[in-house]
Each structure stands twice: as structure tokens, then as C-alpha cells.
N, C-alpha and C. Protein backbone atom coordinates (compact mmCIF):
# COMPACT_ATOMS: atom_id res chain seq x y z
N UNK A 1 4.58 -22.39 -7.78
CA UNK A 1 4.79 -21.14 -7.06
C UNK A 1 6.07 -21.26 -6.23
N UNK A 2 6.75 -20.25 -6.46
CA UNK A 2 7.99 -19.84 -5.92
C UNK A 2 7.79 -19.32 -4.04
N UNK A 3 9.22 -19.31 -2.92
CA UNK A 3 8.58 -18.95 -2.01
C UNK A 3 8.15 -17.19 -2.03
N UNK A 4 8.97 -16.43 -3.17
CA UNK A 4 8.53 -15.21 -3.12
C UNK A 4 6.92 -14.94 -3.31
N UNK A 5 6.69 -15.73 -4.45
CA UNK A 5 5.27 -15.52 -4.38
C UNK A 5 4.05 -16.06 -3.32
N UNK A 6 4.54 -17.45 -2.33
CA UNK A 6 3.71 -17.30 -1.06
C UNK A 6 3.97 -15.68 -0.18
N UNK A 7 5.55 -15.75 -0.56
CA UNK A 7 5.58 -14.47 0.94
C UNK A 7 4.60 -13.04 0.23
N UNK A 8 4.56 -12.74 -0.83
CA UNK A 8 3.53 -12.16 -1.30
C UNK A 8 2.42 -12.30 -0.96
N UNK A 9 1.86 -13.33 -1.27
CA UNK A 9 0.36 -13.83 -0.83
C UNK A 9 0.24 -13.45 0.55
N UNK A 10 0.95 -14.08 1.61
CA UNK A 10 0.87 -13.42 2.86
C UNK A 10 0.65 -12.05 3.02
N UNK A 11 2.18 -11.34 2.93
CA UNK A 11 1.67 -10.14 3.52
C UNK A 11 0.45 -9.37 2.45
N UNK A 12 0.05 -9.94 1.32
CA UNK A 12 -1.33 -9.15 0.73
C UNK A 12 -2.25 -9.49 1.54
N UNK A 13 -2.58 -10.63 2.10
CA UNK A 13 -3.87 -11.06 3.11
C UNK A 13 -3.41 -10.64 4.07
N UNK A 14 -2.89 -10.67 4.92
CA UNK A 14 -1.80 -10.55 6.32
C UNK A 14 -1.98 -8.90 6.56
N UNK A 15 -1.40 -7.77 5.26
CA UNK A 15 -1.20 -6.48 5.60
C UNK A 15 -2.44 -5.75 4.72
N UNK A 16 -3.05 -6.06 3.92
CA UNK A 16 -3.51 -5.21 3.12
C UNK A 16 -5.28 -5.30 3.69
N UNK A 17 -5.84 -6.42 3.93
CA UNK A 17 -7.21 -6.53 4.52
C UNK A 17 -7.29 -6.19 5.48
N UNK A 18 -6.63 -5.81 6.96
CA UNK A 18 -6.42 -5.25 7.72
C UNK A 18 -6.35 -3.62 7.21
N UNK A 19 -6.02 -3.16 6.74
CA UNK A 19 -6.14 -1.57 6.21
C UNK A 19 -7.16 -1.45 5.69
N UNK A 20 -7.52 -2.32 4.61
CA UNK A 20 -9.21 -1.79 4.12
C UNK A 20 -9.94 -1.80 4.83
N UNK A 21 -10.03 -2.75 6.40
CA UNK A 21 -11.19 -2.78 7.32
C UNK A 21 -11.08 -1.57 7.48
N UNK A 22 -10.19 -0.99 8.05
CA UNK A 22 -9.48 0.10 8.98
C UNK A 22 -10.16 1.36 7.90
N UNK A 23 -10.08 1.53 6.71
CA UNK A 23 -10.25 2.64 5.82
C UNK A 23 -11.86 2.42 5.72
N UNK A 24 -12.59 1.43 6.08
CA UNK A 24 -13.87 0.91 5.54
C UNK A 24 -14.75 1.76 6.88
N UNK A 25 -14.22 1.08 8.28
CA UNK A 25 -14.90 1.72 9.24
C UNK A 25 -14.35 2.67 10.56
N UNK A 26 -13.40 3.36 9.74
CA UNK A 26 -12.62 4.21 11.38
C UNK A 26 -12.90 5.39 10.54
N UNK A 27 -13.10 6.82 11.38
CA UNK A 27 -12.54 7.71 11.32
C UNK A 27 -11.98 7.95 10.17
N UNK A 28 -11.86 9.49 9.95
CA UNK A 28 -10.93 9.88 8.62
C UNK A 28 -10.01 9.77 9.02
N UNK A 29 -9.31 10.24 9.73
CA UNK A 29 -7.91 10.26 10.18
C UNK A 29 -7.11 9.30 10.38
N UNK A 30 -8.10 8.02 10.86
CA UNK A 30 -7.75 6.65 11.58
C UNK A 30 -7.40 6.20 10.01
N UNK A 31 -8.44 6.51 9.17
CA UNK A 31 -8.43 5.89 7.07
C UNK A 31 -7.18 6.31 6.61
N UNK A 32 -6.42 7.52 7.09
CA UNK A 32 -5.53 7.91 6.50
C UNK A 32 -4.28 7.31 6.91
N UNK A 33 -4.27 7.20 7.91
CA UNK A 33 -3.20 6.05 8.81
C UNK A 33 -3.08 4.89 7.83
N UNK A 34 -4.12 4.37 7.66
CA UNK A 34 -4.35 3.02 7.30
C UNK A 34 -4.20 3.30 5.38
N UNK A 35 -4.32 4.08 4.93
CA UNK A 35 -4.61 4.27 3.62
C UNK A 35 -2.56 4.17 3.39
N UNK A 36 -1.96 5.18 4.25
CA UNK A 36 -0.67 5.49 3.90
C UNK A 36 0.02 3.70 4.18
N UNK A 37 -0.24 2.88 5.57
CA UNK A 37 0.58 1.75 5.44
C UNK A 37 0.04 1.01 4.18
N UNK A 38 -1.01 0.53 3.95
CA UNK A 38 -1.42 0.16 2.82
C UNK A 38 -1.09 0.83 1.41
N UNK A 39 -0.46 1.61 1.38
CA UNK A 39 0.35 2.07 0.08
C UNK A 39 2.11 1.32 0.47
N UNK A 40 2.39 1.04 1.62
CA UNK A 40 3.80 0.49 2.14
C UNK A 40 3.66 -0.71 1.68
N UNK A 41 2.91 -1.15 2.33
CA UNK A 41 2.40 -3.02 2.16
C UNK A 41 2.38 -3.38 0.63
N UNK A 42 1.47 -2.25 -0.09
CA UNK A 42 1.81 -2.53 -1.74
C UNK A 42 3.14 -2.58 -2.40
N UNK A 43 4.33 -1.72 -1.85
CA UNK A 43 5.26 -1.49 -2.12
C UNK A 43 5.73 -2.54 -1.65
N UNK A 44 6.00 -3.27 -0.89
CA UNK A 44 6.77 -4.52 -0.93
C UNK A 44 5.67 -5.61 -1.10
N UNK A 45 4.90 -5.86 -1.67
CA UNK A 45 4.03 -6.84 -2.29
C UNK A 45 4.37 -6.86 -3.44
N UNK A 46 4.73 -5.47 -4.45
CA UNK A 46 5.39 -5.62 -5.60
C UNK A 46 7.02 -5.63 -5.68
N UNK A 47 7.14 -5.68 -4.92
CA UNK A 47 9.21 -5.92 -4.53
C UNK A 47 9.21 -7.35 -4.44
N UNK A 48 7.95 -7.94 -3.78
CA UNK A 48 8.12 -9.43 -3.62
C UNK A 48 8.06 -10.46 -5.08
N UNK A 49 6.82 -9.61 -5.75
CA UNK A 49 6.69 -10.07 -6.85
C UNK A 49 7.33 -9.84 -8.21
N UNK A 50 8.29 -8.87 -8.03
CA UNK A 50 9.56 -8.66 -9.12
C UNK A 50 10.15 -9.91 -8.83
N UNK A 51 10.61 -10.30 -7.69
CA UNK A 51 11.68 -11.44 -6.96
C UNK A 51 11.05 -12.52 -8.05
N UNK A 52 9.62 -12.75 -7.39
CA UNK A 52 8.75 -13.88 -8.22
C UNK A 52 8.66 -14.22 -9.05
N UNK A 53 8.19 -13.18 -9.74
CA UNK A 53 8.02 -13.09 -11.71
C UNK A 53 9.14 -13.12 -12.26
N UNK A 54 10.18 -12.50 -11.71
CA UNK A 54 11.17 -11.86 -12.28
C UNK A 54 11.09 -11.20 -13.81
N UNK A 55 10.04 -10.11 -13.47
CA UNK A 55 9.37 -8.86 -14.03
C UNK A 55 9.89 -7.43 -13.74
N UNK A 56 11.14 -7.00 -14.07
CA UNK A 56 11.57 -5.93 -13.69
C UNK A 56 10.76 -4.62 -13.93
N UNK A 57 9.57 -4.82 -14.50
CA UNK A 57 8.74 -3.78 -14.34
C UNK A 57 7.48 -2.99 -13.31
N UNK A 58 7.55 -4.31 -12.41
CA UNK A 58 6.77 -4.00 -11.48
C UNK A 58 8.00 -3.17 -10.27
N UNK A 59 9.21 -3.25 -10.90
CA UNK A 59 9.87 -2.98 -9.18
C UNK A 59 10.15 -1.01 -9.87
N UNK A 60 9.96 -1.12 -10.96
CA UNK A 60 9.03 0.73 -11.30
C UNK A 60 8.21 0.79 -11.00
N UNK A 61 7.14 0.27 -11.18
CA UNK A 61 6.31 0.66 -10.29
C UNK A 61 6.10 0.94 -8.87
N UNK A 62 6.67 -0.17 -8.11
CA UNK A 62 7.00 -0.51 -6.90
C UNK A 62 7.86 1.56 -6.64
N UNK A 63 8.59 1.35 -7.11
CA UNK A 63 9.51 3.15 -6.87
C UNK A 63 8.38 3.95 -6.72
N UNK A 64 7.45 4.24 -8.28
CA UNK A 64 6.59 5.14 -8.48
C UNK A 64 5.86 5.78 -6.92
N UNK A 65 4.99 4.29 -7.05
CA UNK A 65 4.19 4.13 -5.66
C UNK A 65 4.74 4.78 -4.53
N UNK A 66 5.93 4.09 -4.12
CA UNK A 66 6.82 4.65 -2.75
C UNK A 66 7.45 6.48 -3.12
N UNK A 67 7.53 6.34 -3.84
CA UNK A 67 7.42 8.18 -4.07
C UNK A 67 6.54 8.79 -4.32
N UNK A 68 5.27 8.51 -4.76
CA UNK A 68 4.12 9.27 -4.89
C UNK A 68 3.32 9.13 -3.16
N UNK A 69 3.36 8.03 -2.86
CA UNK A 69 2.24 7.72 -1.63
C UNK A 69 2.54 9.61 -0.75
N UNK A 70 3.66 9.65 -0.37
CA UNK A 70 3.56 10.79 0.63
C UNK A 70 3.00 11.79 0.21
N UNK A 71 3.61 12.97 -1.14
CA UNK A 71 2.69 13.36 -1.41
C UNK A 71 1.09 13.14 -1.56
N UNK A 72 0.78 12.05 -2.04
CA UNK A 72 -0.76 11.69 -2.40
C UNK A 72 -1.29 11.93 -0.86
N UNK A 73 -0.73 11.42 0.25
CA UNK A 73 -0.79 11.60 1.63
C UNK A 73 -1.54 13.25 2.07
N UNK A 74 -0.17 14.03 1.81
CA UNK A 74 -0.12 15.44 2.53
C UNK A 74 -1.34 15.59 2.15
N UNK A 75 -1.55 15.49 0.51
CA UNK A 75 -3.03 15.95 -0.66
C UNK A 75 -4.05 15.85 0.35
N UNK A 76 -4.37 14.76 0.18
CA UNK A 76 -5.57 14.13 1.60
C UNK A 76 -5.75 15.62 2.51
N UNK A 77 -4.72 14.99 3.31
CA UNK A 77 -4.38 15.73 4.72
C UNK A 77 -5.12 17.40 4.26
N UNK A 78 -4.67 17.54 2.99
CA UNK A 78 -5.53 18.98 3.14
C UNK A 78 -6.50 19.02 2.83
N UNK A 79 -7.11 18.16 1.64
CA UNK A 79 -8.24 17.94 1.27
C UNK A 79 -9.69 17.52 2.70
N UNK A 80 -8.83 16.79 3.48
CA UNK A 80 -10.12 16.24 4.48
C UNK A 80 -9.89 17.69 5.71
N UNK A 81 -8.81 18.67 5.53
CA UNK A 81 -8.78 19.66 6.74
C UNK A 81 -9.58 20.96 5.98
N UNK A 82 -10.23 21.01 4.69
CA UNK A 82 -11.34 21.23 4.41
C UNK A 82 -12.59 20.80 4.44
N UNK A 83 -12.99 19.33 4.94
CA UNK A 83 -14.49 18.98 4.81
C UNK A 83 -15.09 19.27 6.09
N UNK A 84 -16.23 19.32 6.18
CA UNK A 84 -16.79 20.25 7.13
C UNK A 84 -17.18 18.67 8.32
């Protein structure tokens, strides 16, 4: 293992289990906070691991993700300013 792929490993334990707690037991609103950095944290978890692999297909993905998350975001945002 390369150091890209420890610094991966980190911030996946480091940033990403911290958000699922957060999405597991807060609030909707508090989940959505936590849902949107945890789409960030993925995005450079797979930036780290292009470096790693040197897999130029994950750093499309990596784009996809970082341009879809906001929209997928707002979605939410209206979806939960309908639930009762």
C-alpha cells in the first residue's frame, strides 16, 4: 500500500463514520448536513484513490458525484419540506 491509499483509509474512517452516526441518529435536517459532507468526503476518498490505483476512472466518478450531490441535496430539501 501506497501513502495515497493510507490517506484514503483515513479520511474513510476519520470522515465518513462520523456522518453515518450523524444520519443514523440526529434530526432530519441535522441527516442532511451530514448526508451532503459525506457525499464531499466520498469525493476526495475517490480523488485519493485515482492517485492510488492509478485508475482514471474513479476520478469520473469522483466529478459525477461532486456534481450530482447538490442537486440530489436541494431534492431532499424538498422532499423532507413535505413530510408531515
Amino acid at each position: 500500500m501506497n501513502a495515497w491509499l493510507w490517506a484514503a483509509t483515513v479520511v474513510l474512517v476519520l470522515g465518513l463514520f462520523p456522518c453515518l452516526a450523524v444520519c443514523t441518529f440526529a434530526p432530519r435536517m441535522d441527516a442532511l448536513v451530514a448526508l451532503q459532507t459525506a457525499s464531499g468526503t466520498t469525493t476526495i476518498v475517490l480523488l485519493l484513490l485515482v492517485q492510488g490505483l492509478e485508475r482514471s476512472i474513479l476520478g469520473t466518478l469522483a466529478l459525477t458525484l461532486s456534481v450530482l450531490s447538490f442537486p440530489g441535496t436541494l431534492l431532499f430539501v424538498r422532499l423532507l419540506g413535505r413530510a408531515p
